[in-house]
C-alpha atoms as a PDB file:
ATOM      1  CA  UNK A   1     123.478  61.946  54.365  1.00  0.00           C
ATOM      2  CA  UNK A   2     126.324  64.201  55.215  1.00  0.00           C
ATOM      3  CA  UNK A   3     130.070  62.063  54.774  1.00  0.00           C
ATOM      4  CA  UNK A   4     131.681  61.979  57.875  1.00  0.00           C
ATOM      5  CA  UNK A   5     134.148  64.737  58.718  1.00  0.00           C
ATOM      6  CA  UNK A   6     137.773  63.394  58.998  1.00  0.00           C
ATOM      7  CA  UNK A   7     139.247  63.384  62.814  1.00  0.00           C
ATOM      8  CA  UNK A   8     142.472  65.069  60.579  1.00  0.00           C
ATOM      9  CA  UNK A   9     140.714  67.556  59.479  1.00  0.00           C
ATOM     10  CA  UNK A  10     138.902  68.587  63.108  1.00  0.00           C
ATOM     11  CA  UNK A  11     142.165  68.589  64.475  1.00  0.00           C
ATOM     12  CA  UNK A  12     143.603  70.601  61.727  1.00  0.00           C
ATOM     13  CA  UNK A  13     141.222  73.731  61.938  1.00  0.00           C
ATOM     14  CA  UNK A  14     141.286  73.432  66.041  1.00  0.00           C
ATOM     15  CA  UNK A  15     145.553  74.301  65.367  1.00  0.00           C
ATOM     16  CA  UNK A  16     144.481  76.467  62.886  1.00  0.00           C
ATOM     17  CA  UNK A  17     142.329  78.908  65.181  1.00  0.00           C
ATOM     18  CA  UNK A  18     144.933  78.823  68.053  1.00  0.00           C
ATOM     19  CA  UNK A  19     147.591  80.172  65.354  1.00  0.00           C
ATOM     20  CA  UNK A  20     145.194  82.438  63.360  1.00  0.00           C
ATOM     21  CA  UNK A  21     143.877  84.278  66.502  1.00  0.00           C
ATOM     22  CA  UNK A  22     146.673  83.584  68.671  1.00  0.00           C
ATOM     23  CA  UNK A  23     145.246  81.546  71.223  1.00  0.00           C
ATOM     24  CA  UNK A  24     148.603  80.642  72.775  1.00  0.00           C
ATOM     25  CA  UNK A  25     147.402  79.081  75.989  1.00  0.00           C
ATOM     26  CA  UNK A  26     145.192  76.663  74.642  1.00  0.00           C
ATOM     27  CA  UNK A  27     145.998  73.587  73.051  1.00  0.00           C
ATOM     28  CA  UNK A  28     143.344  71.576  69.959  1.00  0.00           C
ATOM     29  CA  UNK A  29     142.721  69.207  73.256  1.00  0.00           C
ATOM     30  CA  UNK A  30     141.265  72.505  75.029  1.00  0.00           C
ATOM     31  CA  UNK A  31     138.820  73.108  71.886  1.00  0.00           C
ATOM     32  CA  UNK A  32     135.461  71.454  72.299  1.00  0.00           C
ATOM     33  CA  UNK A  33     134.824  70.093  68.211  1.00  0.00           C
ATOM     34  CA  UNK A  34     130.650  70.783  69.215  1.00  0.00           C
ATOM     35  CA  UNK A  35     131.097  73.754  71.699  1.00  0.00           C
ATOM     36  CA  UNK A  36     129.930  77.545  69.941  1.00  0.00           C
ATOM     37  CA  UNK A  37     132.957  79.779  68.716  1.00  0.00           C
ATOM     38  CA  UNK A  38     131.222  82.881  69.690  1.00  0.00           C
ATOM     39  CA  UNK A  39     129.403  84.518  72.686  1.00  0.00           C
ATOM     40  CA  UNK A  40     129.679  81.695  75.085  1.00  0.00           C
ATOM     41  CA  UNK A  41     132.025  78.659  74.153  1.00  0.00           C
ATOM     42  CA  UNK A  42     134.965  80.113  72.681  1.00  0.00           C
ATOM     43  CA  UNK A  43     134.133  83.747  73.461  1.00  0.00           C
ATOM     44  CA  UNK A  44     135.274  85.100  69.395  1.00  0.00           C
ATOM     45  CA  UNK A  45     134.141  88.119  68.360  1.00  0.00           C
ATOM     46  CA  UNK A  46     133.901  89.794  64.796  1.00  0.00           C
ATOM     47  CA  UNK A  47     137.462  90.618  63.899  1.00  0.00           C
ATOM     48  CA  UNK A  48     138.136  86.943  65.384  1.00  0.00           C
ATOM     49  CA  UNK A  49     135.765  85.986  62.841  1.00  0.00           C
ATOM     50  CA  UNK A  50     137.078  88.045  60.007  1.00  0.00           C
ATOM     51  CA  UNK A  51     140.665  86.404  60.684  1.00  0.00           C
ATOM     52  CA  UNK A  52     139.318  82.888  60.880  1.00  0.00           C
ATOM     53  CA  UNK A  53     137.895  83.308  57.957  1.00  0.00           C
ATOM     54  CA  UNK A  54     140.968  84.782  56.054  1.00  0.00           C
ATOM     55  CA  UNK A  55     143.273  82.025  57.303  1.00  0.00           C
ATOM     56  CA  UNK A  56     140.463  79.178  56.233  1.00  0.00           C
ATOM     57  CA  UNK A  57     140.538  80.707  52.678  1.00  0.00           C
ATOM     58  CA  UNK A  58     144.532  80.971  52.668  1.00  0.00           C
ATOM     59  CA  UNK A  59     144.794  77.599  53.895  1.00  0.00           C
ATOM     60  CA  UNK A  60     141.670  75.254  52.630  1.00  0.00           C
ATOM     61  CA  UNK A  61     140.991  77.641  49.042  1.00  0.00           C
ATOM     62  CA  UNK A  62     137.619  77.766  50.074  1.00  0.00           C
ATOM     63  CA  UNK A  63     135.367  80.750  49.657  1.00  0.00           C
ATOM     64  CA  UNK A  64     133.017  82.119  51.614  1.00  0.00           C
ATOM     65  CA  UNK A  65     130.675  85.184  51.681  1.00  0.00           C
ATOM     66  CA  UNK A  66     129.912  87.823  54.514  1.00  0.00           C
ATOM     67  CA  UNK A  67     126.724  87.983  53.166  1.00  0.00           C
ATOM     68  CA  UNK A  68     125.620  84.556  52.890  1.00  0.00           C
ATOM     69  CA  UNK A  69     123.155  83.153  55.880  1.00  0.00           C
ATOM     70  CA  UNK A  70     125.049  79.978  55.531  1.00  0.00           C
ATOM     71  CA  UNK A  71     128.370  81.552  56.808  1.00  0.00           C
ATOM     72  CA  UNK A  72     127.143  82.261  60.194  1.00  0.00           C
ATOM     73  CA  UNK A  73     126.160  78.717  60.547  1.00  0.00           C
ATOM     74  CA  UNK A  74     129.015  77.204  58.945  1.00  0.00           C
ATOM     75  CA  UNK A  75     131.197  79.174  61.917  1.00  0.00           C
ATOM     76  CA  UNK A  76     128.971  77.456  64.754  1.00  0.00           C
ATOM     77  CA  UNK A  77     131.440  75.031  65.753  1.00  0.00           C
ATOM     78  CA  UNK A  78     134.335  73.603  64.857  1.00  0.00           C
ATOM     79  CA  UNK A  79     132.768  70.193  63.408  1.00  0.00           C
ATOM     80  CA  UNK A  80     130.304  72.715  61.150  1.00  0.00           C
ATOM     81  CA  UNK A  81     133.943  74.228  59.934  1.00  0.00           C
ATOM     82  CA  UNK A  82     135.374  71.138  58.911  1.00  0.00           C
ATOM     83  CA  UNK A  83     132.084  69.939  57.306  1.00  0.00           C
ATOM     84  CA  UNK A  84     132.423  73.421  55.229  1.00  0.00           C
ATOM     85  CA  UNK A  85     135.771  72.682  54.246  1.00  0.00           C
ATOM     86  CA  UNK A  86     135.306  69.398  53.566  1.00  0.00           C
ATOM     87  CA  UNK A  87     132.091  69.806  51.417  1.00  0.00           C
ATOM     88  CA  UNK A  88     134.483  72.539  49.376  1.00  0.00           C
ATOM     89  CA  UNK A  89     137.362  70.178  48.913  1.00  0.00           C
ATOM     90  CA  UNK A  90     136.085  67.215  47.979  1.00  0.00           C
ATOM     91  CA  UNK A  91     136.169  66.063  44.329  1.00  0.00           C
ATOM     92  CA  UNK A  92     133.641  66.990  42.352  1.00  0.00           C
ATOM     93  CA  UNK A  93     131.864  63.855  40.710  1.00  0.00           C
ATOM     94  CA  UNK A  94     130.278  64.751  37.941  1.00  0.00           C
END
């Protein structure tokens, strides 16, 4: 069972997409945590998705892969973002 995602860190990667991709008019409140980020929803397109992901690695030290099936899911939403980062920045219990 998946830990839940912390409110913090919804609201953190909602700021960071309005400052990554300059979304000036829109506030985190604006952001839908469950709505899509592409096509319908948010409307992003490649390059949008190319900059998210630069600023997510600058700022979270996560890594992620163009190639990887999982990245296209993991940039569904918001909440699947934070469960990304999340999963990649929590302790590892060994």
């Amino acid at each position: 069972m998946a830990t839940p995602v912390p409110q913090e860190l919804v609201l953190e990667i909602k700021q960071l997409l309005i400052e990554a991709l300059n979304l000036e008019d829109m506030t985190p409140d604006d952001i839908d945590a469950e709505q899509a980020l592409f096509v319908d929803g948010l409307g992003l397109d490649s390059i949008d998705a190319l900059e998210l992901g630069l600023a997510l690695q600058k700022k979270f030290g996560i890594s992620l892969s163009a190639e990887s099936e999982n990245t296209k899911k993991h940039f569904a939403s918001v909440n699947a973002l934070a469960e990304l980062v999340s999963s990649q920045r929590a302790p590892a219990s060994a």
